[in-house]
N, C-alpha and C. Protein backbone atom coordinates (compact mmCIF):
# COMPACT_ATOMS: atom_id res chain seq x y z
N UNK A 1 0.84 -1.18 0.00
CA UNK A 1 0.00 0.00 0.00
C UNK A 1 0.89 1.24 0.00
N UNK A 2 0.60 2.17 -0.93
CA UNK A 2 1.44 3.19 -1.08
C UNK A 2 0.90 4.51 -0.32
N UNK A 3 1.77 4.86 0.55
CA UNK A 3 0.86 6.06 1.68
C UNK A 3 1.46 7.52 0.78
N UNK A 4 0.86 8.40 0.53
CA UNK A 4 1.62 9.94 0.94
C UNK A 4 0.77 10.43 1.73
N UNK A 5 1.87 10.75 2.72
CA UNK A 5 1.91 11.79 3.99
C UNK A 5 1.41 13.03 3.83
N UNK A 6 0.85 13.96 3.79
CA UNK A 6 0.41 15.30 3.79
C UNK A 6 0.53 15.76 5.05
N UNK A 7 0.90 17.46 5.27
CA UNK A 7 0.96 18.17 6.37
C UNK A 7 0.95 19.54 5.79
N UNK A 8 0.75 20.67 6.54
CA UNK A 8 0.75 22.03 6.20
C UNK A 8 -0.65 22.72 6.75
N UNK A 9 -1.58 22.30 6.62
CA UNK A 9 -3.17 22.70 6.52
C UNK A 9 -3.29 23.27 7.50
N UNK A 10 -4.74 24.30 7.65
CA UNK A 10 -4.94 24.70 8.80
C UNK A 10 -5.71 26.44 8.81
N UNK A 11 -5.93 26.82 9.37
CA UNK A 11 -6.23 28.14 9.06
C UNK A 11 -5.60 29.20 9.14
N UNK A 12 -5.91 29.87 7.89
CA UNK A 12 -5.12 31.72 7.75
C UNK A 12 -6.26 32.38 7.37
N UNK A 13 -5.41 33.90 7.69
CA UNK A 13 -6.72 34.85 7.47
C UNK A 13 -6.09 34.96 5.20
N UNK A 14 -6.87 35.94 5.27
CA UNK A 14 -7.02 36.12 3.66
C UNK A 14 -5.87 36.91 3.50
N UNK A 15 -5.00 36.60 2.43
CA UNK A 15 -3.54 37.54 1.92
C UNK A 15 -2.66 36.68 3.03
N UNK A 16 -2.99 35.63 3.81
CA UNK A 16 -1.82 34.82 4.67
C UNK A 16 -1.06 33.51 3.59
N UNK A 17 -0.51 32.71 4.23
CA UNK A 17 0.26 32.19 3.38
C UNK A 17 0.81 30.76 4.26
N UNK A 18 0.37 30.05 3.58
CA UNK A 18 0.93 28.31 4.32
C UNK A 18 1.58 27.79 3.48
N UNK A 19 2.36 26.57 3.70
CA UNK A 19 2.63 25.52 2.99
C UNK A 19 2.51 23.90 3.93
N UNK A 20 2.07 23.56 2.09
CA UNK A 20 1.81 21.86 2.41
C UNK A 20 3.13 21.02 1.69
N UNK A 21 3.18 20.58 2.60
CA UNK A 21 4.26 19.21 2.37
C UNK A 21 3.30 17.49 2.38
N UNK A 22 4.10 16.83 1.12
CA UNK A 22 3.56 15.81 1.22
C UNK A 22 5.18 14.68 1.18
N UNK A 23 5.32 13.86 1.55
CA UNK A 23 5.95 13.18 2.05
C UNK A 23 5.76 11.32 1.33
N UNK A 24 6.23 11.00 -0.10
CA UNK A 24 5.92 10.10 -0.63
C UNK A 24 7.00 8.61 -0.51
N UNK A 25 6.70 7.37 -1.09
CA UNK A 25 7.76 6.35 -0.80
C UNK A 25 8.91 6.72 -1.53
N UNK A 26 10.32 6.49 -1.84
CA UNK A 26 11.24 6.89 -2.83
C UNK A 26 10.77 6.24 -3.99
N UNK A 27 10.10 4.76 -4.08
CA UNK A 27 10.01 4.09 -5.18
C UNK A 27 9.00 5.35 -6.16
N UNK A 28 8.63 5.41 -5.28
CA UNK A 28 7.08 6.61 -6.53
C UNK A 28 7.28 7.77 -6.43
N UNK A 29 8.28 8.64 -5.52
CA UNK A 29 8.59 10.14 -5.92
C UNK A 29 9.33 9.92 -7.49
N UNK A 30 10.64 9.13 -7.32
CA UNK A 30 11.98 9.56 -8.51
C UNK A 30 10.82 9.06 -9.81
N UNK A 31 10.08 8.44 -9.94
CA UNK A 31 9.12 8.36 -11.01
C UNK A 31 7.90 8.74 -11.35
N UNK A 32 7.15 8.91 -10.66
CA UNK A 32 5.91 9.82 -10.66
C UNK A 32 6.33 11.19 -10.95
N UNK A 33 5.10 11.98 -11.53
CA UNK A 33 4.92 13.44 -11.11
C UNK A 33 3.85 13.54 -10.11
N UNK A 34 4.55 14.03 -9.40
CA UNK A 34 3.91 14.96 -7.90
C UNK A 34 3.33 16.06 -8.03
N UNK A 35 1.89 16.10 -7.19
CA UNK A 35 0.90 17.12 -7.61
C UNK A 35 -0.28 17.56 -6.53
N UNK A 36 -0.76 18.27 -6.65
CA UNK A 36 -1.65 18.51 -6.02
C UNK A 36 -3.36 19.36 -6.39
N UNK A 37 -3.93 18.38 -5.83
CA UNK A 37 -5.40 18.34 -6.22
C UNK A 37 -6.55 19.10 -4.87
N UNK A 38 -7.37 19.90 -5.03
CA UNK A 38 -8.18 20.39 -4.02
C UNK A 38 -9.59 20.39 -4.44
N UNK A 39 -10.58 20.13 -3.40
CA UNK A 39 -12.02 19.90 -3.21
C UNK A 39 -12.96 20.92 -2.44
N UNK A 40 -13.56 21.73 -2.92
CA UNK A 40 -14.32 22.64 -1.95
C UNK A 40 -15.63 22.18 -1.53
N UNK A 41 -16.26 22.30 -0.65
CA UNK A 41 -17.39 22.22 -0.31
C UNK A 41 -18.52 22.02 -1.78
N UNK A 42 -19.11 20.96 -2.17
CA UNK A 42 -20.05 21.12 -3.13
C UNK A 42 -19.60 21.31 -4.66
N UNK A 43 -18.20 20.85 -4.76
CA UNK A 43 -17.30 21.05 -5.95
C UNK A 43 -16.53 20.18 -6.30
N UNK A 44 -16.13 20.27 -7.42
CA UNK A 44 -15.51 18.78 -8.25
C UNK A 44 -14.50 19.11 -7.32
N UNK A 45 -13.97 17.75 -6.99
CA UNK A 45 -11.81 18.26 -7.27
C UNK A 45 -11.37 18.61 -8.03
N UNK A 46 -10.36 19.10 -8.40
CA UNK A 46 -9.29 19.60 -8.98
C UNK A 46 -8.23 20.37 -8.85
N UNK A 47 -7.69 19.93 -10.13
CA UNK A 47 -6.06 20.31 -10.31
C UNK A 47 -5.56 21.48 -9.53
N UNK A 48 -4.71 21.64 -8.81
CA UNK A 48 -4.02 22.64 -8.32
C UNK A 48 -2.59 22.85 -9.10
N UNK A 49 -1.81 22.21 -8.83
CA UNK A 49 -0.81 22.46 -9.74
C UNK A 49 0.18 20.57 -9.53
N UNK A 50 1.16 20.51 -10.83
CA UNK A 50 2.16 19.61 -10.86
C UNK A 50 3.48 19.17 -11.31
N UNK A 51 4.34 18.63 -10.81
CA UNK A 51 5.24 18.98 -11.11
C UNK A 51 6.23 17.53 -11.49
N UNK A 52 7.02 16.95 -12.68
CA UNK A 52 7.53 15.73 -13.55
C UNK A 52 8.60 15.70 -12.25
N UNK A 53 9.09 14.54 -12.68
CA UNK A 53 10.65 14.41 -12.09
C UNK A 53 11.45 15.55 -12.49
N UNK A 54 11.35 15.68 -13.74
CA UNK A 54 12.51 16.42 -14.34
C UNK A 54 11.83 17.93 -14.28
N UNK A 55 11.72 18.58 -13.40
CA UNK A 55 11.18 19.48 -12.63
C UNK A 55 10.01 20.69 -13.82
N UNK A 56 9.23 19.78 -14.50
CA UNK A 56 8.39 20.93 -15.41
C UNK A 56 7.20 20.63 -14.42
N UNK A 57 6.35 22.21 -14.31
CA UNK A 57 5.60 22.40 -13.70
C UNK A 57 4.72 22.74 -14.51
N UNK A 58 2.99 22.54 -13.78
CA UNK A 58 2.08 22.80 -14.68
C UNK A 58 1.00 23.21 -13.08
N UNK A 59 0.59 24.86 -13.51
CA UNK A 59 -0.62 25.17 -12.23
C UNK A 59 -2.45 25.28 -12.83
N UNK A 60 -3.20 25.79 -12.44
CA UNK A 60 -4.74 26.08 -12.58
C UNK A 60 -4.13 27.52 -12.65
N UNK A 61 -5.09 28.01 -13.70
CA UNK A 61 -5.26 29.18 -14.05
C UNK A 61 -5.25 30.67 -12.80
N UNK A 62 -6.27 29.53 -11.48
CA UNK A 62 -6.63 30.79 -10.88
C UNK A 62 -5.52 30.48 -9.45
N UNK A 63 -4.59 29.70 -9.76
CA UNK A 63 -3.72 29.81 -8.69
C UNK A 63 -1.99 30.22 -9.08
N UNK A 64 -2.33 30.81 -10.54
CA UNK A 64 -1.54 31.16 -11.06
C UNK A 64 -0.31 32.72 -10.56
N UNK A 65 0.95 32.34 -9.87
CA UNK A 65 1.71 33.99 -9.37
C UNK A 65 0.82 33.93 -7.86
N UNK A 66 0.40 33.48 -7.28
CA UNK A 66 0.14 32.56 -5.92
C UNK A 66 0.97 31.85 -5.53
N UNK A 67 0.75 30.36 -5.86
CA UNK A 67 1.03 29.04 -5.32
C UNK A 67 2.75 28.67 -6.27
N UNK A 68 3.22 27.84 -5.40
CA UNK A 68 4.29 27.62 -6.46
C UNK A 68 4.51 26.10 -5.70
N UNK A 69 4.74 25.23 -6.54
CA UNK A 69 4.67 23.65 -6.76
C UNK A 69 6.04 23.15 -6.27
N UNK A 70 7.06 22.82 -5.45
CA UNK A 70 8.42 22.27 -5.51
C UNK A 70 8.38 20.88 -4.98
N UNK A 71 9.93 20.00 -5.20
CA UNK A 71 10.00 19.02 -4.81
C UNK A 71 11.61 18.74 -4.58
N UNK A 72 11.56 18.15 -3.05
CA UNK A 72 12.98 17.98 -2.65
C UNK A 72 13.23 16.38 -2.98
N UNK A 73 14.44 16.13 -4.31
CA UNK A 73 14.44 14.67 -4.54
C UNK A 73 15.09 13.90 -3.01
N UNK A 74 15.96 14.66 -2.68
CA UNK A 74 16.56 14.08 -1.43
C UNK A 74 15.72 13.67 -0.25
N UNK A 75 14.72 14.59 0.10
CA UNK A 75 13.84 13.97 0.57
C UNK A 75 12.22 13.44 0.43
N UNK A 76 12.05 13.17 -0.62
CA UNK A 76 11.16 12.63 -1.31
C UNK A 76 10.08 13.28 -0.91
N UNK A 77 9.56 14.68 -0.80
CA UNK A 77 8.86 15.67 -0.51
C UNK A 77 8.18 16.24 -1.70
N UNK A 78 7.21 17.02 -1.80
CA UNK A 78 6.60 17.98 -2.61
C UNK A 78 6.04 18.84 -1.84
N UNK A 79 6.03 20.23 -2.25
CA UNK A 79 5.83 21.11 -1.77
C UNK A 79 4.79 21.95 -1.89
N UNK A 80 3.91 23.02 -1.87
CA UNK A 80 2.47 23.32 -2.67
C UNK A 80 3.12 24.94 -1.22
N UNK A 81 3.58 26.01 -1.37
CA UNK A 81 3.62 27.73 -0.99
C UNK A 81 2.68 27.75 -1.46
N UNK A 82 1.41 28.45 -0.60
CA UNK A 82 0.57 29.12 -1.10
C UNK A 82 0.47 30.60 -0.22
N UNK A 83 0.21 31.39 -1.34
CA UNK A 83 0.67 32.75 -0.25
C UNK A 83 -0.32 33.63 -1.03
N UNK A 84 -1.02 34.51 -0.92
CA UNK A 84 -1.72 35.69 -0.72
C UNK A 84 -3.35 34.60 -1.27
N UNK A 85 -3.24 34.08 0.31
CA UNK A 85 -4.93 33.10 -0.11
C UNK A 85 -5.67 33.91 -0.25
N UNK A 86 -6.94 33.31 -0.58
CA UNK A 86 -8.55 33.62 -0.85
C UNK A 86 -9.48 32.61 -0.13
N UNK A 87 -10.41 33.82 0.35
CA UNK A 87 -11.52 32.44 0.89
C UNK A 87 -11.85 31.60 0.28
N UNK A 88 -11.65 31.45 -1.15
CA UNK A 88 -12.03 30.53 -2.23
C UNK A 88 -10.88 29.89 -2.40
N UNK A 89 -10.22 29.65 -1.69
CA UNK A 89 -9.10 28.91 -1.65
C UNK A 89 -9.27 27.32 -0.88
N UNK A 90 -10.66 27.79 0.38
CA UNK A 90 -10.87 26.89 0.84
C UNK A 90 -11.27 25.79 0.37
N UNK A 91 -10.55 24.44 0.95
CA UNK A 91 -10.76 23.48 0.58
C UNK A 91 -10.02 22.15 1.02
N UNK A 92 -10.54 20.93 1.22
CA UNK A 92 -9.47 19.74 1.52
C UNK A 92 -8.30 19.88 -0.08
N UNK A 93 -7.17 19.84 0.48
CA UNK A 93 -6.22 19.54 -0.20
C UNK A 93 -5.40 18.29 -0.34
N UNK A 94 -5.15 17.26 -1.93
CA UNK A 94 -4.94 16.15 -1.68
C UNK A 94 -3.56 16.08 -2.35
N UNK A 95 -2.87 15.49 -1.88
CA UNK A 95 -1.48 15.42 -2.92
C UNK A 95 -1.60 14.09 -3.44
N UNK A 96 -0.84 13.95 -4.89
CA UNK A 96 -1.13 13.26 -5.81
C UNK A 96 0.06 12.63 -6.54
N UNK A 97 -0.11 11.38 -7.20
CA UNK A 97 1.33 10.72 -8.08
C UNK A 97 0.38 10.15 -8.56
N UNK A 98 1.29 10.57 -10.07
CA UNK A 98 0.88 10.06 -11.38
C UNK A 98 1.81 9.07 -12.45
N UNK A 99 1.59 8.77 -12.93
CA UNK A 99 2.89 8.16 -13.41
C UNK A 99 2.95 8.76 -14.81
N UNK A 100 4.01 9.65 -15.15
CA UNK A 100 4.64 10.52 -15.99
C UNK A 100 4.56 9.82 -17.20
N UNK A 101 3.37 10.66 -18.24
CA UNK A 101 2.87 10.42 -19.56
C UNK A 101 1.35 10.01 -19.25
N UNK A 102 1.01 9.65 -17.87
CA UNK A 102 -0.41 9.16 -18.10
C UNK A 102 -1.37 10.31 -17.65
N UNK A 103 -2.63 10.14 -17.96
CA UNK A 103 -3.55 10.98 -16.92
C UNK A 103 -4.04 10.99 -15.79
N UNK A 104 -4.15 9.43 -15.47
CA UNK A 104 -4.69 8.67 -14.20
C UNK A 104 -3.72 9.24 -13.25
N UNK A 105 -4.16 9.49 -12.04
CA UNK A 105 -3.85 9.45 -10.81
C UNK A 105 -4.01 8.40 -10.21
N UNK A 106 -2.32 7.72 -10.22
CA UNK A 106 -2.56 6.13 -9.70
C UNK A 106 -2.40 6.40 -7.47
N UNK A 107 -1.96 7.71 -7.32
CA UNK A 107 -1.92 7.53 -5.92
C UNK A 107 -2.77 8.86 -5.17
N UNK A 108 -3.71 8.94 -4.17
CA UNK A 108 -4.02 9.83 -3.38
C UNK A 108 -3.29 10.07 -1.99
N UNK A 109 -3.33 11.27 -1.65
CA UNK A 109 -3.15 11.17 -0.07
C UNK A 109 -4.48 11.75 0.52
N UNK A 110 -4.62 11.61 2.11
CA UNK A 110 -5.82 11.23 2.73
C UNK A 110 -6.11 12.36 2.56
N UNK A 111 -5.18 13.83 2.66
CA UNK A 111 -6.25 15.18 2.47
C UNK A 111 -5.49 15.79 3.87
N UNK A 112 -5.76 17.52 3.89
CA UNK A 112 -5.23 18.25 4.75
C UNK A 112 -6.62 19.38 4.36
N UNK A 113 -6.86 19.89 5.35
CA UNK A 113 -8.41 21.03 4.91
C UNK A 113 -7.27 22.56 5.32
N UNK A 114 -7.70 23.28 4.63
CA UNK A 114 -6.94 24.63 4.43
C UNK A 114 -8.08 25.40 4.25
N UNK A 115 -8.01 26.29 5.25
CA UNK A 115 -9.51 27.23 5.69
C UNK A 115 -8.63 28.42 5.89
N UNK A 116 -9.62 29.29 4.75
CA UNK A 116 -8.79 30.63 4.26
C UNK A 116 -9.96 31.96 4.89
N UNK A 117 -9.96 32.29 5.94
CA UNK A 117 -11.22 32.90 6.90
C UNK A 117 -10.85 33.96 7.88
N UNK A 118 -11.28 35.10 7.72
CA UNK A 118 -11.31 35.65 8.77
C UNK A 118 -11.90 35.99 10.31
């Protein structure tokens, strides 16, 4: 069973700024792309942003000069800065591995809720 770890979540006021760390096995960081996916209340999931081994990144339009996507190979980490939130920011946040060329999301993590509120 393949776990990723998630941490970061939690509440900020609006224009604050967190980061989530997700924490994957080595076998599925150095090959997957690492990513991250969010769910709001009454709303599809989706894409937040992602990022290949070979460090190309890809974000959502509206988290675009916001959020910025990294990943430490050494410690098999991914990263998701998010800084000048929006209440519409709120949402469970899931980190994600894909296996590089496909679309499927072969791995979830359990979720971190990020409540953007004054």
């Amino acid at each position: 069973q393949v776990q990723l770890v998630e941490s970061g979540g939690g509440l900020v006021q609006p224009g604050g700024s967190l980061r989530l760390s997700c924490v994957a096995p080595g076998s599925i960081f150095s090959r997957y792309a690492m990513g991250w996916y969010r769910q709001a209340p009454g709303k599809q999931r989706e894409l937040v942003a992602d990022t290949t081994s070979g460090g190309s990144t890809n974000y959502a339009d509206s988290v675009k000069g916001r959020f910025t996507i990294s990943r430490d190979n050494a410690k098999n980490t991914v990263y998701l800065q998010m800084n000048s939130l929006k209440p519409e920011d709120t949402a469970v946040y899931y980190c994600t591995a894909r296996r590089q060329g496909w679309a499927t999301i072969a791995y979830w993590g359990q979720g971190t809720q990020v409540t953007v509120s004054s």
